[in-house]
C-alpha atoms as a PDB file:
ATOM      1  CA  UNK A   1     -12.985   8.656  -5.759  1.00  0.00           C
ATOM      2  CA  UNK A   2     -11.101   5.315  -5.143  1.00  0.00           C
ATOM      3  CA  UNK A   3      -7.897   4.623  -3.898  1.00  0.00           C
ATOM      4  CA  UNK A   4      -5.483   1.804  -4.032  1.00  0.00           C
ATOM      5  CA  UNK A   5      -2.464   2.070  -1.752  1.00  0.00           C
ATOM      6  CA  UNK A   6       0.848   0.963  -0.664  1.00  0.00           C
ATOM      7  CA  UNK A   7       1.556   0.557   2.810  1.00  0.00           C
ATOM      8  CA  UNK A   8       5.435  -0.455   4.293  1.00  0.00           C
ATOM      9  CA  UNK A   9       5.759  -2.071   7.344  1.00  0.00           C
ATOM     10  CA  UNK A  10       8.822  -1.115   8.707  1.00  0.00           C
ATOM     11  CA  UNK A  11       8.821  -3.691  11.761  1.00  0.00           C
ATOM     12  CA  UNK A  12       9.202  -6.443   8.906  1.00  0.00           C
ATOM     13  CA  UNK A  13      10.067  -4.427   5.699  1.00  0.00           C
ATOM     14  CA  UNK A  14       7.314  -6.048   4.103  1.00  0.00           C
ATOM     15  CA  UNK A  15       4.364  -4.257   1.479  1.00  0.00           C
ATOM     16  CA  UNK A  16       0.822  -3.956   1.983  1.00  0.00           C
ATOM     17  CA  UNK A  17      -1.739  -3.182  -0.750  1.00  0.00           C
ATOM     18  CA  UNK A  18      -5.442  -2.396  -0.522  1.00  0.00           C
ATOM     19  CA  UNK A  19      -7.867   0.384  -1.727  1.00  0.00           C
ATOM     20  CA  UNK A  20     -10.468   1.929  -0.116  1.00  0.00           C
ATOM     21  CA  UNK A  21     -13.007   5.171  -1.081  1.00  0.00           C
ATOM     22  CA  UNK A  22     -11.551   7.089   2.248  1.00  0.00           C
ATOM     23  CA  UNK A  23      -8.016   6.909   2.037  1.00  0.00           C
ATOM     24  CA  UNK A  24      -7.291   9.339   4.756  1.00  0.00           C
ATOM     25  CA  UNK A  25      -9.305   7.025   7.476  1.00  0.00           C
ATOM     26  CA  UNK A  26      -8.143   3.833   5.922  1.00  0.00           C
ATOM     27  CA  UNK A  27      -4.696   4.437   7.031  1.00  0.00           C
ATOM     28  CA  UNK A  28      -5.807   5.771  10.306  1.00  0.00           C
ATOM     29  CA  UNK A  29      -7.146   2.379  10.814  1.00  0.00           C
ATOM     30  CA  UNK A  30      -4.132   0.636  10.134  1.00  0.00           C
ATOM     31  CA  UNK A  31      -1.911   3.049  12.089  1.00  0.00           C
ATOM     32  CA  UNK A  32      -4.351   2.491  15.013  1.00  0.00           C
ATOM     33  CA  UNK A  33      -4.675  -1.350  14.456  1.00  0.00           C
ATOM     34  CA  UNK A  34      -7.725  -1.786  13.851  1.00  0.00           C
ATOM     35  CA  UNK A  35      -7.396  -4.029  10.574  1.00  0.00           C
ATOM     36  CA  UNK A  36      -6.694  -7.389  11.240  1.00  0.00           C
ATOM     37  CA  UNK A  37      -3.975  -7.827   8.189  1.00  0.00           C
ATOM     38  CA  UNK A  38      -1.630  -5.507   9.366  1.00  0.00           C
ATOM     39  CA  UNK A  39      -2.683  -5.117  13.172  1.00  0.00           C
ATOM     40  CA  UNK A  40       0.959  -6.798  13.945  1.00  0.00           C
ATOM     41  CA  UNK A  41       2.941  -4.948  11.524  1.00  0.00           C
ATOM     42  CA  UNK A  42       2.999  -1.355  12.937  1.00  0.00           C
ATOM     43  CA  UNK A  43       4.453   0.955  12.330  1.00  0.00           C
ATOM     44  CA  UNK A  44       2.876   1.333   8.822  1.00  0.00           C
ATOM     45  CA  UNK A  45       4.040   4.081   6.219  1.00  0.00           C
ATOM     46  CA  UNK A  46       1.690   5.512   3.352  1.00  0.00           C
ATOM     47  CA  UNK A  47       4.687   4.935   0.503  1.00  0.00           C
ATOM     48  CA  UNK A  48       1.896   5.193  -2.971  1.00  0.00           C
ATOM     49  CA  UNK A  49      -1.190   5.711  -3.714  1.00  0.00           C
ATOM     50  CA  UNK A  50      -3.506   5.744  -7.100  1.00  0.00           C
ATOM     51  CA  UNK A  51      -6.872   7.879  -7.433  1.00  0.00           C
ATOM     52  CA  UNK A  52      -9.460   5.983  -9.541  1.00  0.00           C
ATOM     53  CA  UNK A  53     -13.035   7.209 -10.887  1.00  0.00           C
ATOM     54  CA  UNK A  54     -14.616   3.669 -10.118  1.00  0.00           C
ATOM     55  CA  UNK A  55     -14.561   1.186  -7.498  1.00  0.00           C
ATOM     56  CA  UNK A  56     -13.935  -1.436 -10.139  1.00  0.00           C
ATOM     57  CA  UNK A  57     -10.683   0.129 -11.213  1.00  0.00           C
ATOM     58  CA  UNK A  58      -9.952   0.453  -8.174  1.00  0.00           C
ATOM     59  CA  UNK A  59     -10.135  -3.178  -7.445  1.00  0.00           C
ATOM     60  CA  UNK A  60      -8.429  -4.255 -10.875  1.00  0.00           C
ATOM     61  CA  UNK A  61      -5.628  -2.108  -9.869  1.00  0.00           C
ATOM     62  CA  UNK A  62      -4.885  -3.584  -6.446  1.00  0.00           C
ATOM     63  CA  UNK A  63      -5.295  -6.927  -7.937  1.00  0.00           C
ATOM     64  CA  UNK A  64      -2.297  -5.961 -10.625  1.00  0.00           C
ATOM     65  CA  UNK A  65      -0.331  -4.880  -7.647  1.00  0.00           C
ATOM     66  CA  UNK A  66      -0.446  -8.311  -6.188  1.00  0.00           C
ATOM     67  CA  UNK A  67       1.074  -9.676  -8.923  1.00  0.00           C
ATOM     68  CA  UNK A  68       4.732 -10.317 -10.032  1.00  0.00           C
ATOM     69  CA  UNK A  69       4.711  -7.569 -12.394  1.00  0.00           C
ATOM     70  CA  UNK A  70       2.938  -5.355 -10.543  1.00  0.00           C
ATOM     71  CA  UNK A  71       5.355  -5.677  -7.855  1.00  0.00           C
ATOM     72  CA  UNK A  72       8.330  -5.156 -10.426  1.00  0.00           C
ATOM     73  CA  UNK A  73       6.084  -1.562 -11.282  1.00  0.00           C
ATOM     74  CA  UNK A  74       5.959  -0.653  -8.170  1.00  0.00           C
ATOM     75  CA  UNK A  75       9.468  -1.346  -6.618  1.00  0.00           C
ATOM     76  CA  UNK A  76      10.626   0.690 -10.134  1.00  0.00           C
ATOM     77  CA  UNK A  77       8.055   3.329  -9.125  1.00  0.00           C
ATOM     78  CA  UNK A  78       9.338   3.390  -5.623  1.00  0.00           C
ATOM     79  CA  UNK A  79      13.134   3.093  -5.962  1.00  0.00           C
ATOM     80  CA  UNK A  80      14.701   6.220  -4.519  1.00  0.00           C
ATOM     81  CA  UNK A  81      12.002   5.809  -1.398  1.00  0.00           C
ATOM     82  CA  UNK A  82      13.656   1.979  -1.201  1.00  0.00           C
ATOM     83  CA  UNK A  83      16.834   3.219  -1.772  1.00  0.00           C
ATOM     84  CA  UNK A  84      16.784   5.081   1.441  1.00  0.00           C
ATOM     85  CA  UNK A  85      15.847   2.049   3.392  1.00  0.00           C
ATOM     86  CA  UNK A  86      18.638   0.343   2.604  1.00  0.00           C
ATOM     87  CA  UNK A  87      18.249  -3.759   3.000  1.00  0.00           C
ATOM     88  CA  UNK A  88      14.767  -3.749   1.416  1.00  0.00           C
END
């Protein structure tokens, strides 16, 4: 399996999307700063993720989730989790 996932900075409020076939130690990286992208972003929350049979998918689907209307998909997807943030 193949994940793509949404991570939320909450130092600046700000989205982070990536994918990865170990999900689980992905993140662990990121909370522990060990990827460069979001080293000086922590603390990081897990806020979505997508399963995928294929890498490729996988990769198509972050790619979408870059875009304008992927982010429109997701902040629909995510709205009572953003509601609870309040300024975001």
């Amino acid at each position: 399996m193949f994940y793509t996932y949404i991570l939320f900075s909450k130092k600046d409020g700000k989205f982070y999307t990536g994918y990865s076939s170990d999900l689980k130690g992905r993140f662990e990286e990121h909370s522990k700063g060990k990827v460069k992208s979001t080293k000086d972003r922590l603390p990081l929350s897990l806020v979505y993720y997508e399963a995928c049979l294929d890498e490729r998918d996988a990769r198509h689907r972050e790619r979408y989730l870059k875009t304008h209307h992927g982010k429109l998909f997701l902040r629909n997807r995510l709205k009572s989790y953003l509601t609870g943030l309040g300024s975001v």
